[in-house]
C-alpha atoms as a PDB file:
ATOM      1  CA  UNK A   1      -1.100  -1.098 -26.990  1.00  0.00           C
ATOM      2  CA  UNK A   2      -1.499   0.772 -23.621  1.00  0.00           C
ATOM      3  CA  UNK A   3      -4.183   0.785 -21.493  1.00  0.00           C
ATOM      4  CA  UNK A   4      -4.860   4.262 -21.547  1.00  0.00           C
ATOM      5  CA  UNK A   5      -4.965   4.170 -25.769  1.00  0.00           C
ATOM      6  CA  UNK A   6      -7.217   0.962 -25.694  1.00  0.00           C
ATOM      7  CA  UNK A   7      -9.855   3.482 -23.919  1.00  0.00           C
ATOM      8  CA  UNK A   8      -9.903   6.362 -25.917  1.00  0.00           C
ATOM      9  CA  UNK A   9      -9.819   4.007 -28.882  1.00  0.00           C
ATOM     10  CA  UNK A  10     -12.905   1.770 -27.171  1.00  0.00           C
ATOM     11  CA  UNK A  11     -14.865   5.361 -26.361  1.00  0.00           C
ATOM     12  CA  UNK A  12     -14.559   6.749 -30.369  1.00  0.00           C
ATOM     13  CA  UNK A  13     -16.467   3.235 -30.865  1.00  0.00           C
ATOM     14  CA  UNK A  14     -19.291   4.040 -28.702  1.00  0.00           C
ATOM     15  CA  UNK A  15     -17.903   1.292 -26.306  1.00  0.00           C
ATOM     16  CA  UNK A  16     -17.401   1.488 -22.535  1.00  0.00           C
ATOM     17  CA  UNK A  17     -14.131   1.105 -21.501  1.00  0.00           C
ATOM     18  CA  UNK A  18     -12.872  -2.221 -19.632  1.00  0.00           C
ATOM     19  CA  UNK A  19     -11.906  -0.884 -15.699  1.00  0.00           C
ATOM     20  CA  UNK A  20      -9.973  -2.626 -13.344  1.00  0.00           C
ATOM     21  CA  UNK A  21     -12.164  -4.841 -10.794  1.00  0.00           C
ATOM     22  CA  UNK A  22     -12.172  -5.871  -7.265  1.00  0.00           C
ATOM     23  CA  UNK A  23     -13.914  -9.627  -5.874  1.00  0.00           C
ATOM     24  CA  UNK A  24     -15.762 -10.065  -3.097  1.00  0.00           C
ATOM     25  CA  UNK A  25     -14.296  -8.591  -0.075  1.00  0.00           C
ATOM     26  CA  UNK A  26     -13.599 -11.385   2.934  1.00  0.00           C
ATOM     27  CA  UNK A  27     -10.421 -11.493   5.183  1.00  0.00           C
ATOM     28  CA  UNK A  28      -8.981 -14.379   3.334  1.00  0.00           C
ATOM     29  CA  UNK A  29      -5.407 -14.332   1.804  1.00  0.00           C
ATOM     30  CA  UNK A  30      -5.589 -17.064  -0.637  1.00  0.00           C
ATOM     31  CA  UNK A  31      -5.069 -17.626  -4.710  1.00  0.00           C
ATOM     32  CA  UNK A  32      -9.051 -18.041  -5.482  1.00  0.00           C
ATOM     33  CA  UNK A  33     -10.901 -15.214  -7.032  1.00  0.00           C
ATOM     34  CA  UNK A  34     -13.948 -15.018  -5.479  1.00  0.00           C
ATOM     35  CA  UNK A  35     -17.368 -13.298  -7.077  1.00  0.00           C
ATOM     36  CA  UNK A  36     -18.910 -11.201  -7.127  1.00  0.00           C
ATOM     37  CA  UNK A  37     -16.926  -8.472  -8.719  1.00  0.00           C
ATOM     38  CA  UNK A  38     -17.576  -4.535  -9.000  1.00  0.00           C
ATOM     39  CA  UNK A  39     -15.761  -2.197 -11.127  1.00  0.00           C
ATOM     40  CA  UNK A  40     -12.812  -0.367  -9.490  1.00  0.00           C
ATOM     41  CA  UNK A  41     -12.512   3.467  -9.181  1.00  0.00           C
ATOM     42  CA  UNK A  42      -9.853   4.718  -6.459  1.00  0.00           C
ATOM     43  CA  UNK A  43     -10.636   7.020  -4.019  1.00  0.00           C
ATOM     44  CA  UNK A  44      -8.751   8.957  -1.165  1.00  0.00           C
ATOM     45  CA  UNK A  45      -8.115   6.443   2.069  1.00  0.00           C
ATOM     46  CA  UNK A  46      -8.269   2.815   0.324  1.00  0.00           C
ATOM     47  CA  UNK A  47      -5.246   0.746   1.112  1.00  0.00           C
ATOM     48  CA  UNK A  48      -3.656  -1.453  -1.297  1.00  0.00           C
ATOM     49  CA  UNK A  49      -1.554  -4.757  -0.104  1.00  0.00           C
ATOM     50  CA  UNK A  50       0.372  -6.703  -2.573  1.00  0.00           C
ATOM     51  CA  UNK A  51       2.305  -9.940  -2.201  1.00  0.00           C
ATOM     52  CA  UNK A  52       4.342 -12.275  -4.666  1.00  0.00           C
ATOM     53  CA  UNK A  53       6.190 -15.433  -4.179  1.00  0.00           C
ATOM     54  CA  UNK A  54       9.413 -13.913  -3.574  1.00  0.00           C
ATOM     55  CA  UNK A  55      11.062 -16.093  -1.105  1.00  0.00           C
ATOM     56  CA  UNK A  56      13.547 -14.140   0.613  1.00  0.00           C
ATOM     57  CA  UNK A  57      11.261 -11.890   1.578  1.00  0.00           C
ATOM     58  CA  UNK A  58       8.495 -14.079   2.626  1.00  0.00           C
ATOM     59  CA  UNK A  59      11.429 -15.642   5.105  1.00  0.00           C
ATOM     60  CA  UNK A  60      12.710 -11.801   6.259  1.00  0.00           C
ATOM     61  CA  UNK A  61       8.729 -11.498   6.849  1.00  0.00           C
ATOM     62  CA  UNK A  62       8.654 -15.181   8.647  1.00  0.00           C
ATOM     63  CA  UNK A  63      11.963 -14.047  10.790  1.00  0.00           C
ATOM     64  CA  UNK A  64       9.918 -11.157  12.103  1.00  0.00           C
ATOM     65  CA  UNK A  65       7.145 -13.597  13.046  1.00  0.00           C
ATOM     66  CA  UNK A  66       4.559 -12.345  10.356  1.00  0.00           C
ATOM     67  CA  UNK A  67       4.045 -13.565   6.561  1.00  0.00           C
ATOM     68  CA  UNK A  68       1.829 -12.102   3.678  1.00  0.00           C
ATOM     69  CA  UNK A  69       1.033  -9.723   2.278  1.00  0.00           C
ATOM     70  CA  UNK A  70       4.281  -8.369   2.489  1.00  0.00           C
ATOM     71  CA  UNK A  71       3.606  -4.877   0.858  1.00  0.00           C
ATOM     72  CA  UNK A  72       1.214  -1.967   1.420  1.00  0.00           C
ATOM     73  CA  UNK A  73       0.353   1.856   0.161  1.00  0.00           C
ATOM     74  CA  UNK A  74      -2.157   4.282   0.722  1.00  0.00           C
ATOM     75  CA  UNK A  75      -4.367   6.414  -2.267  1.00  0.00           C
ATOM     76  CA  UNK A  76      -5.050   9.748  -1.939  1.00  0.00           C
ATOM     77  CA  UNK A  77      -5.829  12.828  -4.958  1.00  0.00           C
ATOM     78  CA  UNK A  78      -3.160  14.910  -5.621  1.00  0.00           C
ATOM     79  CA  UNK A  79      -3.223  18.649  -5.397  1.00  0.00           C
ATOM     80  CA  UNK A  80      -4.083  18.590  -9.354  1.00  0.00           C
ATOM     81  CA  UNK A  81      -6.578  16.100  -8.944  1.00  0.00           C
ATOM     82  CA  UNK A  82      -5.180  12.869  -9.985  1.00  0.00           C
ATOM     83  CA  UNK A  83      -5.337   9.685  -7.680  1.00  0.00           C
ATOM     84  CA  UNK A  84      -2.163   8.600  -6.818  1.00  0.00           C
ATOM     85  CA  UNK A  85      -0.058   6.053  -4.053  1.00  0.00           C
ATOM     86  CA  UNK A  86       1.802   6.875  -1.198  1.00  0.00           C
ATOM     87  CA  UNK A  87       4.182   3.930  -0.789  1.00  0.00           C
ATOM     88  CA  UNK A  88       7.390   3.149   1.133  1.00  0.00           C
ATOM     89  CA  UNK A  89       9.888   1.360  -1.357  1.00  0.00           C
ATOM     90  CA  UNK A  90       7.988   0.531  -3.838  1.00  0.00           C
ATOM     91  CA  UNK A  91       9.014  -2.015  -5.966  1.00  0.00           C
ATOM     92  CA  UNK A  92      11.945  -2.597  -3.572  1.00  0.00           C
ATOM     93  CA  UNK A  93      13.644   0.717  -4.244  1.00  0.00           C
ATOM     94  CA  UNK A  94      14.722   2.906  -1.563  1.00  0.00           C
ATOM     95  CA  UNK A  95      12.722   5.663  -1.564  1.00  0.00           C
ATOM     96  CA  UNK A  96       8.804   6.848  -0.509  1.00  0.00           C
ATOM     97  CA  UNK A  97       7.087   7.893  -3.934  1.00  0.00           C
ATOM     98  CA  UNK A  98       3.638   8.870  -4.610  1.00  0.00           C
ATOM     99  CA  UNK A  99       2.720   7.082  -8.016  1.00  0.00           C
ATOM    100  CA  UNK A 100      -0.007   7.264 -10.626  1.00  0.00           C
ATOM    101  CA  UNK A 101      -2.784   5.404  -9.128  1.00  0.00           C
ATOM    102  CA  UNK A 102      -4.213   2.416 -10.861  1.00  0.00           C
ATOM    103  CA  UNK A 103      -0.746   1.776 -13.458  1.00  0.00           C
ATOM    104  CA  UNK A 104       0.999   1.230 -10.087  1.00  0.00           C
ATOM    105  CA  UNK A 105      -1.864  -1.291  -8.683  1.00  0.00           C
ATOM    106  CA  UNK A 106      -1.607  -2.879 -12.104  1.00  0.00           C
ATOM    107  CA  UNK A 107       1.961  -3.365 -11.559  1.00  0.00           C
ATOM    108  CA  UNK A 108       1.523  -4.928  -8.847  1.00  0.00           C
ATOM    109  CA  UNK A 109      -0.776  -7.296 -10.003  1.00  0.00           C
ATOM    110  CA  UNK A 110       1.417  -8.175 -12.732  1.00  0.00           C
ATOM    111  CA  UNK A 111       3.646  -9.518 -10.112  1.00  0.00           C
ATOM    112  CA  UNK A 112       2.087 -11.220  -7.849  1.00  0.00           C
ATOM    113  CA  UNK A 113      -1.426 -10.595  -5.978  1.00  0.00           C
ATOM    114  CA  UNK A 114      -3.204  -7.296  -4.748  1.00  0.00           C
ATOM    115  CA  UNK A 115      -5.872  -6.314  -2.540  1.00  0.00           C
ATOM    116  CA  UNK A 116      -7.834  -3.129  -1.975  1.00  0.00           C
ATOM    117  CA  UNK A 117      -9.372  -2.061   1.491  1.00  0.00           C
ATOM    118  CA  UNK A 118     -11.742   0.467   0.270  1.00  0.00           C
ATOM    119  CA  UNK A 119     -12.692   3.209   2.302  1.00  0.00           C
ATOM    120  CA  UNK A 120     -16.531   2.354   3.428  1.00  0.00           C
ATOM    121  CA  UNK A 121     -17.179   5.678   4.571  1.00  0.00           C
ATOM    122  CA  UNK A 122     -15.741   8.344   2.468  1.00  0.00           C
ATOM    123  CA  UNK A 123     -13.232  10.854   3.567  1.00  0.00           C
ATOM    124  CA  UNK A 124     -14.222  14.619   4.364  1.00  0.00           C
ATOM    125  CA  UNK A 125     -13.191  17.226   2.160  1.00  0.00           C
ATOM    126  CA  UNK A 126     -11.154  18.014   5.245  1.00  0.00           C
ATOM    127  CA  UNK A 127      -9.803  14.606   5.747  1.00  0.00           C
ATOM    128  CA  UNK A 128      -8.752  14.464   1.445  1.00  0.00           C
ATOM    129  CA  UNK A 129      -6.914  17.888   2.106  1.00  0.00           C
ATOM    130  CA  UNK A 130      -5.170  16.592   5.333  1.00  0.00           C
ATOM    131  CA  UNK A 131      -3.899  13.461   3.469  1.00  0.00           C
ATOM    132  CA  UNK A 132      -2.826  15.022   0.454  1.00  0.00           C
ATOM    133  CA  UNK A 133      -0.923  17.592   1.772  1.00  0.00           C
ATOM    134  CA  UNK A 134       0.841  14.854   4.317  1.00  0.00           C
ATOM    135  CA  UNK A 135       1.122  12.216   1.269  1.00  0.00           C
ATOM    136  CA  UNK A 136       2.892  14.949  -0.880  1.00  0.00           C
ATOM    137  CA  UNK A 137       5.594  16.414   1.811  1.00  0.00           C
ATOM    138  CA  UNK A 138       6.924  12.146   1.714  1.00  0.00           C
ATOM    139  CA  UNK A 139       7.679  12.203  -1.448  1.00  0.00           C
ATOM    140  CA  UNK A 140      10.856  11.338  -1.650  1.00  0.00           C
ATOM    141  CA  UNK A 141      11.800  10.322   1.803  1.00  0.00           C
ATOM    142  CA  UNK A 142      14.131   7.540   2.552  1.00  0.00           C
ATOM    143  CA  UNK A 143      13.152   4.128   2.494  1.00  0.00           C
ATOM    144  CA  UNK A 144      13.416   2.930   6.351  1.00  0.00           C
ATOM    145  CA  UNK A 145      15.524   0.020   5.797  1.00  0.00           C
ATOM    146  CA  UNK A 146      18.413   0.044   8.753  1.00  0.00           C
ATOM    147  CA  UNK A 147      14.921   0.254  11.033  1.00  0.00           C
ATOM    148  CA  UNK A 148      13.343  -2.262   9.168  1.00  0.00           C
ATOM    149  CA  UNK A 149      16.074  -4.565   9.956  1.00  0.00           C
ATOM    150  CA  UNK A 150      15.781  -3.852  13.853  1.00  0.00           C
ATOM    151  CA  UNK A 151      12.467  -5.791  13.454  1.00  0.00           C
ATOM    152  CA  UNK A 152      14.306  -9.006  13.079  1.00  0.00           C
ATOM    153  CA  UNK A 153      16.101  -8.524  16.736  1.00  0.00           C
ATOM    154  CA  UNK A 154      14.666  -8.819  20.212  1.00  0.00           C
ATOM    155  CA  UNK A 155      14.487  -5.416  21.328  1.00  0.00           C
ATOM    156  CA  UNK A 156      12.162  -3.989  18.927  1.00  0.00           C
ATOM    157  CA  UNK A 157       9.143  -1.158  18.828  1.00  0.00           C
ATOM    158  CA  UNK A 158       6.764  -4.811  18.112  1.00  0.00           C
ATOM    159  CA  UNK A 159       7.129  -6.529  21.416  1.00  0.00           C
ATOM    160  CA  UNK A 160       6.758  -6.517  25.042  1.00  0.00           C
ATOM    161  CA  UNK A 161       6.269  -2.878  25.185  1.00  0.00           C
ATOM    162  CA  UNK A 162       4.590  -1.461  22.091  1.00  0.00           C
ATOM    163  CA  UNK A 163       1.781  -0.006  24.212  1.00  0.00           C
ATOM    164  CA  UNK A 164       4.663   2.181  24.970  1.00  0.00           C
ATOM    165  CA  UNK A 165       6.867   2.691  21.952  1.00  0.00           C
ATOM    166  CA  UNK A 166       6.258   3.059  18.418  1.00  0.00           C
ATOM    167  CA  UNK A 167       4.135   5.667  18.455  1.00  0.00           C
ATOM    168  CA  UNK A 168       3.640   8.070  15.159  1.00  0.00           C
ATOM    169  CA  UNK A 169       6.337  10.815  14.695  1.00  0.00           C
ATOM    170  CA  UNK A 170       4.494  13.012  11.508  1.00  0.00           C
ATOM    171  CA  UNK A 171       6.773  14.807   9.766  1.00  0.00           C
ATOM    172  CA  UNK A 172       9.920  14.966  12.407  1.00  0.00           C
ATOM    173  CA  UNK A 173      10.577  11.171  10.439  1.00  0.00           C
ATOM    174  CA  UNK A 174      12.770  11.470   7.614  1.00  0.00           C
ATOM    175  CA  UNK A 175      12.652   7.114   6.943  1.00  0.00           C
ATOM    176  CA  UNK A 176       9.404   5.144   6.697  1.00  0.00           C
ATOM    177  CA  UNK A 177       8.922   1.534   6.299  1.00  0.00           C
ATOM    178  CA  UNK A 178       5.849   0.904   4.123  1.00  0.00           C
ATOM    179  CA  UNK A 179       2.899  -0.152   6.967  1.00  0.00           C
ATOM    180  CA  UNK A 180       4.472   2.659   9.117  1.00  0.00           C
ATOM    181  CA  UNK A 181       3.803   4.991   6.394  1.00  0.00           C
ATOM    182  CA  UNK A 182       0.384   3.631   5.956  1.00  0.00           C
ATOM    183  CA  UNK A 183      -0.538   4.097   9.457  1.00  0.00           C
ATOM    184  CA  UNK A 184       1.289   7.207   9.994  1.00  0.00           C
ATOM    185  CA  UNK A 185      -0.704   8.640   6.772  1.00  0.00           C
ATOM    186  CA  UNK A 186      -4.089   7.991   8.616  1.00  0.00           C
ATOM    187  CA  UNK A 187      -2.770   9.550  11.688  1.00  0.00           C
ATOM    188  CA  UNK A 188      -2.187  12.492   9.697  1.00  0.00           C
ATOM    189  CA  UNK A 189      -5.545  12.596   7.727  1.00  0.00           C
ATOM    190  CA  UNK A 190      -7.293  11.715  11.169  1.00  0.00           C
ATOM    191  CA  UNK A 191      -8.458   8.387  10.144  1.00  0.00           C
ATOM    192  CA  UNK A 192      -7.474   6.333  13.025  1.00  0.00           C
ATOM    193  CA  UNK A 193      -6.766   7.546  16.925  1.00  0.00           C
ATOM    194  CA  UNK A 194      -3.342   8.880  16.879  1.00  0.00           C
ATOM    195  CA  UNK A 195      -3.308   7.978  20.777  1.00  0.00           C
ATOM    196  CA  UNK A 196      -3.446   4.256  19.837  1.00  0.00           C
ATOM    197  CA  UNK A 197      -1.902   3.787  17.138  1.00  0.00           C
ATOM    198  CA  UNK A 198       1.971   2.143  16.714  1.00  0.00           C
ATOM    199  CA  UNK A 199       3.133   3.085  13.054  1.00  0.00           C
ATOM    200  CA  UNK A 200       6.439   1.219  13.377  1.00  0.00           C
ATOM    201  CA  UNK A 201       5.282  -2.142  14.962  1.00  0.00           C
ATOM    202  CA  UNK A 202       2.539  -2.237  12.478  1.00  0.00           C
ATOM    203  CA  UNK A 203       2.835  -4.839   9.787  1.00  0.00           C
ATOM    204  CA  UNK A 204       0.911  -4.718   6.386  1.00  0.00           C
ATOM    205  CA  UNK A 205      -0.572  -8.180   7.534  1.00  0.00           C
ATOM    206  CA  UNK A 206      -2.236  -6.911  10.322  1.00  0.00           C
ATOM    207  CA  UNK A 207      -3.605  -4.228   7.699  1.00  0.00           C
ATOM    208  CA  UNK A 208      -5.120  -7.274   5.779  1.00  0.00           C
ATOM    209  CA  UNK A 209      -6.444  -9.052   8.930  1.00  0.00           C
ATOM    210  CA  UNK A 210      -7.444  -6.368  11.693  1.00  0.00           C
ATOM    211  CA  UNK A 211      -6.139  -8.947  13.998  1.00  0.00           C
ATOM    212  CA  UNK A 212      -2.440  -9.445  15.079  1.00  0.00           C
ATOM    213  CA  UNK A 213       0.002 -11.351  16.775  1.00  0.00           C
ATOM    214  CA  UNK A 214       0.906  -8.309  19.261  1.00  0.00           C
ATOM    215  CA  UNK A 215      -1.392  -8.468  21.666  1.00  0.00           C
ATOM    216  CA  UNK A 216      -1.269  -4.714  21.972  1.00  0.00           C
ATOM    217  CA  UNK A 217      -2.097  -4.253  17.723  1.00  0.00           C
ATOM    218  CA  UNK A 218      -4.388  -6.997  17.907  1.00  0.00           C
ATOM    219  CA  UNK A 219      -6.788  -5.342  20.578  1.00  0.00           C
ATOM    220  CA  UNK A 220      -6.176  -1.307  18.988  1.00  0.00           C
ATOM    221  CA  UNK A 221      -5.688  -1.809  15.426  1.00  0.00           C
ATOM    222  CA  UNK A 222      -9.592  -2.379  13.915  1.00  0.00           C
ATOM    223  CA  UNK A 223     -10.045  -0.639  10.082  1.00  0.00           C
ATOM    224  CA  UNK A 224     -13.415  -2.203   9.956  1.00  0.00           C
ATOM    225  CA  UNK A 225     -16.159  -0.650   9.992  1.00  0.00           C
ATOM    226  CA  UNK A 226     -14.436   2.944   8.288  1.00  0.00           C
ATOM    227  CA  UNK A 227     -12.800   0.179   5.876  1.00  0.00           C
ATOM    228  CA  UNK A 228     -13.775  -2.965   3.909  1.00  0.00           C
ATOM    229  CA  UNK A 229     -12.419  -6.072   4.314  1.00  0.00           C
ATOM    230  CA  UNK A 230      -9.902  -6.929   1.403  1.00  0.00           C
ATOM    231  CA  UNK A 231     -11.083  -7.480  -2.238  1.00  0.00           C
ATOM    232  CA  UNK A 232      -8.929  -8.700  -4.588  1.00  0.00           C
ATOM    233  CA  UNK A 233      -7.837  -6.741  -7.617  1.00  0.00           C
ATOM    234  CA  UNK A 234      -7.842  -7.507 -11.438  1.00  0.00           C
ATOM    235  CA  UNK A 235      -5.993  -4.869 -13.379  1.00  0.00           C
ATOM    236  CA  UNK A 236      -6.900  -4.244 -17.386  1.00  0.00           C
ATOM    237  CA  UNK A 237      -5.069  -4.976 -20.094  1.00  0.00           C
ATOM    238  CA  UNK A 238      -0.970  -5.468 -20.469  1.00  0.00           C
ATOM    239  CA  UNK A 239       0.949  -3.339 -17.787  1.00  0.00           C
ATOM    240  CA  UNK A 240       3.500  -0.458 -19.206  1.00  0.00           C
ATOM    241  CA  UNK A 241       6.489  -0.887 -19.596  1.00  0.00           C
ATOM    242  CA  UNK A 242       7.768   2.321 -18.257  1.00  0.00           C
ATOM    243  CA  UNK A 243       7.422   3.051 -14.296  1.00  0.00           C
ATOM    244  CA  UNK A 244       4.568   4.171 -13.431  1.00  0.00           C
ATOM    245  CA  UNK A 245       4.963   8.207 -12.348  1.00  0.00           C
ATOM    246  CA  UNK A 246       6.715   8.624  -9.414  1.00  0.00           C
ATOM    247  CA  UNK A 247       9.397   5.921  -9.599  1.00  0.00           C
ATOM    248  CA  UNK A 248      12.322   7.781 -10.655  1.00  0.00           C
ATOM    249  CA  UNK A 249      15.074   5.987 -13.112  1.00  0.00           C
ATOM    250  CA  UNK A 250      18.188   6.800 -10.477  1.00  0.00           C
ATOM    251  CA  UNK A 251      16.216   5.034  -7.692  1.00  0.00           C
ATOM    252  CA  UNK A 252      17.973   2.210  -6.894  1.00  0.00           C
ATOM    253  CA  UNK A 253      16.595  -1.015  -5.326  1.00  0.00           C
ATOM    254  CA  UNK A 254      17.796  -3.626  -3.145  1.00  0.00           C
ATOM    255  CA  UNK A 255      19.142  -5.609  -6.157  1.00  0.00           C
ATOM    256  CA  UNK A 256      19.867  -2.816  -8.496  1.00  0.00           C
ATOM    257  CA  UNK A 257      18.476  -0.093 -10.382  1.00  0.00           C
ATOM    258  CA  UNK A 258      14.724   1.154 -10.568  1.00  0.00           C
ATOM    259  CA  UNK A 259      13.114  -1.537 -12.822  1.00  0.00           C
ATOM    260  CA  UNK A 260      10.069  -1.124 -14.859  1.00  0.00           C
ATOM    261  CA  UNK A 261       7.007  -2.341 -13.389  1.00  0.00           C
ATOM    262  CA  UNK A 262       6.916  -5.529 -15.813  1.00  0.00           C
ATOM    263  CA  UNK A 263       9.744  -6.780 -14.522  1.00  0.00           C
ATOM    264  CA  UNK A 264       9.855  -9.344 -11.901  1.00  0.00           C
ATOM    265  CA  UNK A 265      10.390  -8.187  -8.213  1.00  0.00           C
ATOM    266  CA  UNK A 266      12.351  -9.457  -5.710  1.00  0.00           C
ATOM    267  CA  UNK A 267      10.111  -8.163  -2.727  1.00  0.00           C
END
């Protein structure tokens, strides 16, 4: 039984429908779930992070001096009013896809663990339309791996001289790595100071933290106060077995073709 069916079925009874939940929020990255909770609904701006205990890419992440989470996505409305992600490679295809909102957090979850920055002050009606119309002209870009691999070497835009290099590029990129999407989507809704902001030495673990190893990120990157610290997320109900809109059957991944959302990842 889907989620979607167990609602409409709950509502005919006169009962409310379960919703997905986030836990208190605290920069901690840990197993525990941790109370309070509140009842989830998306809106344009929050950030989800997601981890699992793949360990291949927990060492990639480790060789490029960071760890967990090692995953992250933006939500924004679509043009026809639906809440949806902006994410780079998701599920470790190779592609940027803008996905069904919550059925993609819940496939997350059902692989590992997810948190949710919420947005503490809302976006402007401006700031919705700026994001949505940036989110929507990605869809479909290439995932960024050949640059994503240049953040294992030396002589990379996270280093020495990222005051100077890795600044955001808008639309003149045609690859994105999933933080650098993240932060290049907030650039382009006017979220965060496009002056200071490095997109591609950005790493979704300084997302979770607001604190970094770079001493440059560490002292420019704050999403607190505009953002909450992370919650954790509890999805409802079993997760479909179909991708979740967005993901596109041909994709293929790092180990194969597009799987569906149930099945284990490898990222």
């Amino acid at each position: 039984m889907t989620v979607g069916f167990l609602a409409v079925a709950l509502l005919s009874l006169g009962v409310d429908a379960p919703s997905p939940q986030l836990y208190s929020p605290r920069f901690v990255l840990d197993h525990n779930w941790v109370g309070p909770t509140r009842s989830y609904e998306p809106e344009p701006g929050d950030i989800m992070l997601a981890t699992d205990g793949s360990l291949f890419w927990l060492l990639m992440h480790n060789l490029a001096l960071t760890s967990h989470p090692t995953h992250s996505g933006i939500l924004f409305r679509r043009s026809d009013g639906t809440m949806a992600i902006l994410e780079g490679g998701p599920h470790d295809t190779l592609y940027c896809r803008t996905m069904d909102a919550l059925p993609h957090l819940d496939s997350y979850a059902a692989e590992g663990r997810v948190w949710v920055r919420r947005r503490a002050n809302p976006l402007t009606k401006e700031q919705s339309a700026e994001l949505t119309a940036w989110a929507e002209a990605q869809d479909g870009k290439l995932f960024a791996i050949q640059r994503l691999g240049w953040q294992l070497c030396p002589l990379r835009t996270r280093g020495l001289f990222t005051r100077f290099v890795g600044k955001p590029s808008g639309n003149a990129r045609q690859t994105f790595f999933c933080s650098e999407l993240v932060v290049e989507s907030c650039v382009a809704a006017g979220l965060i100071d496009a002056r200071t902001a490095r997109p591609s030495a950005t790493y979704p673990r300084d997302l979770f933290f607001d604190s970094s190893i770079n001493p440059y990120i560490n002292k420019t990157l704050k999403l607190a106060p505009d953002w909450d610290p992370p919650a954790r997320y509890e999805g409802v109900g079993q997760v479909e077995k179909s991708p979740p809109k967005g993901i596109i059957k041909g994709d293929f991944n790092l180990f194969g073709n597009a799987k569906s959302p149930n099945q284990k990842s490898a990222k």
